[in-house]
C-alpha atoms as a PDB file:
ATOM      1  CA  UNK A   1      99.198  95.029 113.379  1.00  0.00           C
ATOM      2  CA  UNK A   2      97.926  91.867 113.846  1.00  0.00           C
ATOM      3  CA  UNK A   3      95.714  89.912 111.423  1.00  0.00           C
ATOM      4  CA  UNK A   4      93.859  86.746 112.900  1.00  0.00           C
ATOM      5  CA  UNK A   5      92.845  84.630 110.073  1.00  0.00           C
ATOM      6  CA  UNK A   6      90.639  81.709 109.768  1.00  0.00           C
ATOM      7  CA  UNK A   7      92.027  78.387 110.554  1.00  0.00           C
ATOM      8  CA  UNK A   8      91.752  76.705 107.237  1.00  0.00           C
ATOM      9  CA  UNK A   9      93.185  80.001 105.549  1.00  0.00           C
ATOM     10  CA  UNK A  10      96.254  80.599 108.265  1.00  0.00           C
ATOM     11  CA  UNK A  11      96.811  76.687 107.794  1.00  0.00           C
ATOM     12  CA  UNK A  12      97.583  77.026 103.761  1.00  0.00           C
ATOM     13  CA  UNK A  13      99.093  80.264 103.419  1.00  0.00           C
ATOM     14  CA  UNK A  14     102.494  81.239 104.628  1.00  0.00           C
ATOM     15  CA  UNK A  15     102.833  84.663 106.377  1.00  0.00           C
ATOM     16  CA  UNK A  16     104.578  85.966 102.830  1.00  0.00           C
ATOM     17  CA  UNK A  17     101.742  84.743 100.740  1.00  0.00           C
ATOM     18  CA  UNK A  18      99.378  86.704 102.919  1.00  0.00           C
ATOM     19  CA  UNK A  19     101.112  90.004 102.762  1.00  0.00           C
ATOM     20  CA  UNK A  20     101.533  89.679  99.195  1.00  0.00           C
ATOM     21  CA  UNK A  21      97.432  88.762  98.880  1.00  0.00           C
ATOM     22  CA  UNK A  22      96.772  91.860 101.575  1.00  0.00           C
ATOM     23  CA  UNK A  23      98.933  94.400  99.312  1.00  0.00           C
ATOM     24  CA  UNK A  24      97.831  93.575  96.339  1.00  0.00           C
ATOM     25  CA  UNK A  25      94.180  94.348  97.265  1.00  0.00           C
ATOM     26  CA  UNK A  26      94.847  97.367  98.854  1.00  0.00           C
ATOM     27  CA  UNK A  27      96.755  98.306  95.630  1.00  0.00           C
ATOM     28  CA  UNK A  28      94.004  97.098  93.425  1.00  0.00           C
ATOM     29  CA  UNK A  29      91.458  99.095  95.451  1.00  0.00           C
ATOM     30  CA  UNK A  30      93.178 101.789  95.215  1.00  0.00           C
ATOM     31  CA  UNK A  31      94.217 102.213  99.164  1.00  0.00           C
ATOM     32  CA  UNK A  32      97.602 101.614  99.208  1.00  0.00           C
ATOM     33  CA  UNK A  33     100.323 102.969  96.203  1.00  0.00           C
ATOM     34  CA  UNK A  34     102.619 100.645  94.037  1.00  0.00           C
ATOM     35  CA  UNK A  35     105.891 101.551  96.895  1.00  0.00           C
ATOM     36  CA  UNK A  36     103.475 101.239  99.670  1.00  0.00           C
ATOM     37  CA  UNK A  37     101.817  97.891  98.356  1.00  0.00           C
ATOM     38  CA  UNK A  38     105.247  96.656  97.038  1.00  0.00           C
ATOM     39  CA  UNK A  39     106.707  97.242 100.931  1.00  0.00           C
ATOM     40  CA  UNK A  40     103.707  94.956 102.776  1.00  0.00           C
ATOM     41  CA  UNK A  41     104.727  92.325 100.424  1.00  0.00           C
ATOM     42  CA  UNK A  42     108.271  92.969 101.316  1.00  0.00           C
ATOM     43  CA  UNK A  43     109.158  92.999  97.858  1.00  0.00           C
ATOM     44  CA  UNK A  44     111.107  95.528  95.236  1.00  0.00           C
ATOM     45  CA  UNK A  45     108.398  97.736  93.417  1.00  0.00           C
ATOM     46  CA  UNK A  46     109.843  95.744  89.847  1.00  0.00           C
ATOM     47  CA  UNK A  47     108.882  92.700  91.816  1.00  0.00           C
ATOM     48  CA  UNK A  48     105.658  93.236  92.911  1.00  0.00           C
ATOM     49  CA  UNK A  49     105.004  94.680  89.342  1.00  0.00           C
ATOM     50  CA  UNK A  50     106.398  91.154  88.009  1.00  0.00           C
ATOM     51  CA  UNK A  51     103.358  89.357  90.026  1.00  0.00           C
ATOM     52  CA  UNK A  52     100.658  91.464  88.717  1.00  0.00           C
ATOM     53  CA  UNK A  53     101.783  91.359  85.473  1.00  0.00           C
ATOM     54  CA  UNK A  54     102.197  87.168  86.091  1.00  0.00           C
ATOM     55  CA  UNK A  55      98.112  87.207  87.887  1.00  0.00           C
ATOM     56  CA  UNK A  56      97.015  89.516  84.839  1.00  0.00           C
ATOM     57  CA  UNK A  57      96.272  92.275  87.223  1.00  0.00           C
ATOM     58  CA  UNK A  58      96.185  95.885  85.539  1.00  0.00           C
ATOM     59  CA  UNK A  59      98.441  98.888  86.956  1.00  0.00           C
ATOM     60  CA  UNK A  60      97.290 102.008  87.728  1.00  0.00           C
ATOM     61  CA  UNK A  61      98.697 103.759  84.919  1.00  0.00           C
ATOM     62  CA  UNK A  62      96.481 106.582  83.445  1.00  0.00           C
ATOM     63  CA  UNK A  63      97.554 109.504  80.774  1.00  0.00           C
ATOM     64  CA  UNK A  64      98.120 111.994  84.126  1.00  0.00           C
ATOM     65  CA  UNK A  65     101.327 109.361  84.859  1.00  0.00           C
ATOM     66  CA  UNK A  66     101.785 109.281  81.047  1.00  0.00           C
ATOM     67  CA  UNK A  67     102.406 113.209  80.907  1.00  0.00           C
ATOM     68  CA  UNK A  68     104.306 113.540  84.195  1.00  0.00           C
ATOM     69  CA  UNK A  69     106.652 110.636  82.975  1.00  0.00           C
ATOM     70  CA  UNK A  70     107.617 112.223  79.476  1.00  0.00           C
ATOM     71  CA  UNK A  71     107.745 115.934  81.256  1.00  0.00           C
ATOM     72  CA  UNK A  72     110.864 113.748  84.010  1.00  0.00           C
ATOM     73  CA  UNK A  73     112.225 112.296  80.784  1.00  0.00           C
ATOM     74  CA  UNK A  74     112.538 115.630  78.956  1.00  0.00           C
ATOM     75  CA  UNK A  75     113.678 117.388  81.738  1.00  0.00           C
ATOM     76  CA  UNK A  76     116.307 114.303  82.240  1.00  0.00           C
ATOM     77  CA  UNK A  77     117.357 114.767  78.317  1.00  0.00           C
ATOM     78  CA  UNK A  78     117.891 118.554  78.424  1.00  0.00           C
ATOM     79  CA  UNK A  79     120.833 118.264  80.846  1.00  0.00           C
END
C-alpha cells in the first residue's frame, strides 16, 4: 500500500514515525490488534506496548482478557 501524505507532513516525519502514528490509531480505534498494530510499526509487541505506555495511551485490556489470562496461567501451573 501506498500512503501519499501532505508535503509539510511527509517533510517532518520519517517513514518509521508514520507507521508507528498509522498503527497506533488503528490500535486505538480498535481496527487493528496489539500483534497486528505492533507489526506496521515494525516493532516487538513489548515495544510497541513501551510507547503507549510512554504517550499515556490505554491498552485494551478488559476483565474477558483478565479471565482468559488466569484460566492460561492455571492451566500452565497444573503441569
Amino acid at each position: 500500500m501506498n500512503l501519499t501524505l501532505p508535503q509539510s507532513i511527509e517533510a517532518r516525519l520519517s517513514p518509521q514515525a508514520t507507521a508507528l502514528h498509522l498503527a497506533i490509531g488503528l490500535f486505538v480505534s480498535e481496527e487493528a490488534t496489539l500483534g497486528q498494530a505492533s507489526e506496521i510499526a515494525n516493532m516487538s509487541q513489548a515495544s510497541f506496548l513501551r510507547e503507549l505506555g510512554r504517550r499515556r495511551i490505554p491498552i485494551h485490556y478488559g476483565s474477558e482478557e483478565l479471565a482468559q489470562d488466569l484460566d492460561a496461567v492455571e492451566a500452565l501451573a497444573a503441569r
